[in-house]
PDB file of N, CA and C in Angstrom:
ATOM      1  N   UNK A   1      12.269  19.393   6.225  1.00  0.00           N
ATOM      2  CA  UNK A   1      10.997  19.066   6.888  1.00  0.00           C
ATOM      3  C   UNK A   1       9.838  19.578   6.038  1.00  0.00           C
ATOM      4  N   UNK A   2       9.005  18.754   5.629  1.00  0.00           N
ATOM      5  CA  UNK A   2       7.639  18.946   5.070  1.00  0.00           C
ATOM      6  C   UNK A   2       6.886  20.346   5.591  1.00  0.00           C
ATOM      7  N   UNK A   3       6.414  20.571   4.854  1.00  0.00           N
ATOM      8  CA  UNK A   3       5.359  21.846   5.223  1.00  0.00           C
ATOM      9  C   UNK A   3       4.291  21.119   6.134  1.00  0.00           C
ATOM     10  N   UNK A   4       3.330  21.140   7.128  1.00  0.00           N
ATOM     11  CA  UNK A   4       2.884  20.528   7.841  1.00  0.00           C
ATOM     12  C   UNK A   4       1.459  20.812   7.397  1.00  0.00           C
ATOM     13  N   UNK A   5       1.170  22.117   6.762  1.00  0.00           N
ATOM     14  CA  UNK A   5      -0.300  22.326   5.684  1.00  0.00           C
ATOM     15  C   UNK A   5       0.005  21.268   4.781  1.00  0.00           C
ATOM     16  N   UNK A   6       1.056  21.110   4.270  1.00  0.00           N
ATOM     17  CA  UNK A   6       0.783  20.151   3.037  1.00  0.00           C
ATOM     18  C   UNK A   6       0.837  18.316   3.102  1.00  0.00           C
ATOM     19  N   UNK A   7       1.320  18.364   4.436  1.00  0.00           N
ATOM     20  CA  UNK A   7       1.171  16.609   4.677  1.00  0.00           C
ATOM     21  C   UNK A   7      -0.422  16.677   5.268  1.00  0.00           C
ATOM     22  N   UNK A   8      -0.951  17.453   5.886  1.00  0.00           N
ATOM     23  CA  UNK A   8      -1.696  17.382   6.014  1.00  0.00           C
ATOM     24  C   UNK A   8      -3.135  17.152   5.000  1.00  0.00           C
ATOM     25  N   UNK A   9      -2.582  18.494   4.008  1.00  0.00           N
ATOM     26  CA  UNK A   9      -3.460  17.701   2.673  1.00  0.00           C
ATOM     27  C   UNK A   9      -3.823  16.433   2.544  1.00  0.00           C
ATOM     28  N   UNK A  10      -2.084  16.406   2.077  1.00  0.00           N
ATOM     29  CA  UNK A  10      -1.646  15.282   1.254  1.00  0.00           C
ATOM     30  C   UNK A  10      -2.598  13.860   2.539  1.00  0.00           C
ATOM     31  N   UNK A  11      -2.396  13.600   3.227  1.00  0.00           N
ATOM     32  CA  UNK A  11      -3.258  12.798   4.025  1.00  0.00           C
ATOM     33  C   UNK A  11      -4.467  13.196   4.094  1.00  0.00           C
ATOM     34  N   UNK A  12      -5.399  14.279   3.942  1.00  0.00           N
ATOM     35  CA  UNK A  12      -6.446  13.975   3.957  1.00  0.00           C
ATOM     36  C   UNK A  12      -7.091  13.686   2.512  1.00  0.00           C
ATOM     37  N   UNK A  13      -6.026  13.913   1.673  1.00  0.00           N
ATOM     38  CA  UNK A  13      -6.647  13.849   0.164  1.00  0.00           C
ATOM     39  C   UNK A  13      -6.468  12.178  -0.054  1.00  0.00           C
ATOM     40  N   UNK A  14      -5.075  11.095   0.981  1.00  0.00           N
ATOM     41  CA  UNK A  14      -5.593   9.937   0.607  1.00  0.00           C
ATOM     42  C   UNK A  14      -6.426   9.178   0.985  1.00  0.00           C
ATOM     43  N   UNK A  15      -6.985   9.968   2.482  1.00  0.00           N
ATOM     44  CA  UNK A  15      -8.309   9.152   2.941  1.00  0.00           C
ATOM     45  C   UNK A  15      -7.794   7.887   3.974  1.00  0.00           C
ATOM     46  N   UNK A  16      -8.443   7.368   4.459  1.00  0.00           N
ATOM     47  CA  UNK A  16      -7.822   6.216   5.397  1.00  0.00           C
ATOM     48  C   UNK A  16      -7.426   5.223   4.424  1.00  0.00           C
ATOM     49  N   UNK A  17      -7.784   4.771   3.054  1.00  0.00           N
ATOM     50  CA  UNK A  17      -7.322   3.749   2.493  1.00  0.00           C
ATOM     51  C   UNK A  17      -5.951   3.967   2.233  1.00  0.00           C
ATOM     52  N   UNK A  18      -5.522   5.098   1.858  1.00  0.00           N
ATOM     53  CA  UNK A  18      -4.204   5.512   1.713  1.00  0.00           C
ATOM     54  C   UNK A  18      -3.291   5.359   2.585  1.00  0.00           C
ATOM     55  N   UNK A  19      -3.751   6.067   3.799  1.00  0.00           N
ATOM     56  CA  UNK A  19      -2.693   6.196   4.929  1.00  0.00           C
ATOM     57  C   UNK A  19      -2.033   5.210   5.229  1.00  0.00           C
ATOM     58  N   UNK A  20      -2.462   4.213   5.728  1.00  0.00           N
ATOM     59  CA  UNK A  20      -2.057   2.596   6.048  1.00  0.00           C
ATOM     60  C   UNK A  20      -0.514   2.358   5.293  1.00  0.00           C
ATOM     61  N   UNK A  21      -0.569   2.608   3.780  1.00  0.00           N
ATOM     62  CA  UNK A  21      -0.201   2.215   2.769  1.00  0.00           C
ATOM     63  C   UNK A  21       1.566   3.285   2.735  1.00  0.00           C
ATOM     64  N   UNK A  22       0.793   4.663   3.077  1.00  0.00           N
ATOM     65  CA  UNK A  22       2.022   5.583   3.040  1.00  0.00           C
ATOM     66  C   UNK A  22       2.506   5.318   4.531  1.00  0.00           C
ATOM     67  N   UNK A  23       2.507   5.324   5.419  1.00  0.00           N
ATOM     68  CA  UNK A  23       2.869   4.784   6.865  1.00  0.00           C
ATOM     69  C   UNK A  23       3.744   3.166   6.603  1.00  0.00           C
ATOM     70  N   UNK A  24       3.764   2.724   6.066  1.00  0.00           N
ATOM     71  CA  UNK A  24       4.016   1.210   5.801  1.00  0.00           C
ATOM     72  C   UNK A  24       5.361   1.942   4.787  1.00  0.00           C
ATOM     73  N   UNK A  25       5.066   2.544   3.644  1.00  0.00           N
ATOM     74  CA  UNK A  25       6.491   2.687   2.897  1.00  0.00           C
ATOM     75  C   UNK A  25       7.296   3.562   3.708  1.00  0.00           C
ATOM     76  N   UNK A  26       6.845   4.902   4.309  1.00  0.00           N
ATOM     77  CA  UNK A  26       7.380   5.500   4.462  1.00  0.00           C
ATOM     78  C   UNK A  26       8.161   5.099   6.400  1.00  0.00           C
ATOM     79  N   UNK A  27       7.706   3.901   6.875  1.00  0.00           N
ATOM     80  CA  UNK A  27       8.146   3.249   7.876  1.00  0.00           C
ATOM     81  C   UNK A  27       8.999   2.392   7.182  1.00  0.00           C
ATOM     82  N   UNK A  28       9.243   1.854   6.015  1.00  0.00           N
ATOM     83  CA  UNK A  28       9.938   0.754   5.837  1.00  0.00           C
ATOM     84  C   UNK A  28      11.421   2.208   5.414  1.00  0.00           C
ATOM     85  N   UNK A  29      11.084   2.967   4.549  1.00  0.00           N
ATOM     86  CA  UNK A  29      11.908   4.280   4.448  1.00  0.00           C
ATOM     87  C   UNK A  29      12.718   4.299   5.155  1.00  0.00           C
ATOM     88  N   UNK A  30      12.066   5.048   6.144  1.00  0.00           N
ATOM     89  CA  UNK A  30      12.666   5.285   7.355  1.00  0.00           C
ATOM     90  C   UNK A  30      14.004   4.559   8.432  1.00  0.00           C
ATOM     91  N   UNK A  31      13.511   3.138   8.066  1.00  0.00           N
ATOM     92  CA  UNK A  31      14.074   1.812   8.893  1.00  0.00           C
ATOM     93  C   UNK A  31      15.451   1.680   7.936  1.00  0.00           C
ATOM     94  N   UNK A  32      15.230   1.854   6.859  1.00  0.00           N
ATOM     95  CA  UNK A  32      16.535   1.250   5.433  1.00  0.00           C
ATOM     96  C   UNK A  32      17.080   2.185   5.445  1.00  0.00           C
ATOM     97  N   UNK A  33      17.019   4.088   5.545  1.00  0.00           N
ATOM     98  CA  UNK A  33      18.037   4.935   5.767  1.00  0.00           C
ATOM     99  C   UNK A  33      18.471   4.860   7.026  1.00  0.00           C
ATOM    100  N   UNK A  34      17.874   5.424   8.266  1.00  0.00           N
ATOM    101  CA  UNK A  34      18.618   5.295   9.599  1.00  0.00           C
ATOM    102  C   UNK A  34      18.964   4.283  10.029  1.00  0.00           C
ATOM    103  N   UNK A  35      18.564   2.598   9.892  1.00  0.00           N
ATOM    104  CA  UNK A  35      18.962   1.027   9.895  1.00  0.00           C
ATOM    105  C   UNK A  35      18.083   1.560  12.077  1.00  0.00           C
ATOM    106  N   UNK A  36      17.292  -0.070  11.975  1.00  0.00           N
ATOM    107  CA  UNK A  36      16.982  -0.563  13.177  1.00  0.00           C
ATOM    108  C   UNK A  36      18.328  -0.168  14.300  1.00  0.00           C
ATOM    109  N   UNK A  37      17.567  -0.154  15.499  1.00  0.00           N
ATOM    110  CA  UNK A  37      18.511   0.110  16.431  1.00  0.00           C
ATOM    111  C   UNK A  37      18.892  -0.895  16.983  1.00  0.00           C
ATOM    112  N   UNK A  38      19.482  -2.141  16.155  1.00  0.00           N
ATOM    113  CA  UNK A  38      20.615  -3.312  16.575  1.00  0.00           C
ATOM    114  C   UNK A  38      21.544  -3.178  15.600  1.00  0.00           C
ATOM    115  N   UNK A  39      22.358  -3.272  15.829  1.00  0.00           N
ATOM    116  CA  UNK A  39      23.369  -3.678  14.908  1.00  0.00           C
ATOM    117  C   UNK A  39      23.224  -4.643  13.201  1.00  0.00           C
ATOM    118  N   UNK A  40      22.260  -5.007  13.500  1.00  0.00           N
ATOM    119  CA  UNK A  40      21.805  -6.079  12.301  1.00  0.00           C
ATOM    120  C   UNK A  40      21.437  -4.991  10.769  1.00  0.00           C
ATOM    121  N   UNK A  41      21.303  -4.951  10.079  1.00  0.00           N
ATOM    122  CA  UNK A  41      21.055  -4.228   8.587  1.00  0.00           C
ATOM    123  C   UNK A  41      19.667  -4.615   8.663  1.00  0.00           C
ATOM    124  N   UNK A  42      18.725  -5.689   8.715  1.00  0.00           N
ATOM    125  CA  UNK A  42      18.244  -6.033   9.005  1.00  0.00           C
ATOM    126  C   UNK A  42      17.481  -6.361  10.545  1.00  0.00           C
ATOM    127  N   UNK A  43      15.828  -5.874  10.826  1.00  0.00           N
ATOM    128  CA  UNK A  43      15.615  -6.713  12.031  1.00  0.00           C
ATOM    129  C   UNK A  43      14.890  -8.108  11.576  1.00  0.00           C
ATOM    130  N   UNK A  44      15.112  -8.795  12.790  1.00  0.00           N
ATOM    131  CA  UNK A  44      14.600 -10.267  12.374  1.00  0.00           C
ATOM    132  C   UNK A  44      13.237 -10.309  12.619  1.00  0.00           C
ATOM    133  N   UNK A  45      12.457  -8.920  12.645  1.00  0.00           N
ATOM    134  CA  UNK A  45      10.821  -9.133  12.859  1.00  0.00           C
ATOM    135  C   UNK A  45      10.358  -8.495  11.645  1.00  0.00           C
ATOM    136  N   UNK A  46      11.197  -8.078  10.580  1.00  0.00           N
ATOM    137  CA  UNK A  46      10.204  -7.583   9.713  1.00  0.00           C
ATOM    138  C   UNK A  46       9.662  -8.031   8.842  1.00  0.00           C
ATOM    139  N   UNK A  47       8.568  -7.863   7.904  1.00  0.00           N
ATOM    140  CA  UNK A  47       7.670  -8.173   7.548  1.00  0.00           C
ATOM    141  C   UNK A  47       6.370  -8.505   8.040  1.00  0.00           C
TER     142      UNK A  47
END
């Protein structure tokens, strides 16, 4: 688990243009290690 001083930085040092951007990889991350909660490898809404 992240240091919570330092995500915090780290987000305020990218500013709102950033965030969007790290939320989006780090949601797509997220989805491709633990896999959607259907059975599919894939969900059929992403993108």
């Amino acid at each position: 688990m992240p240091d919570p001083g330092r995500v915090r930085l780290f987000s305020t040092t990218l500013g709102a243009a950033g965030a969007p951007a790290v939320l989006l990889v780090h949601g797509w991350a997220g989805t491709a290690v633990s896999g959607p909660r259907t059975p599919r490898p894939w969900p059929e809404t992403s993108g």
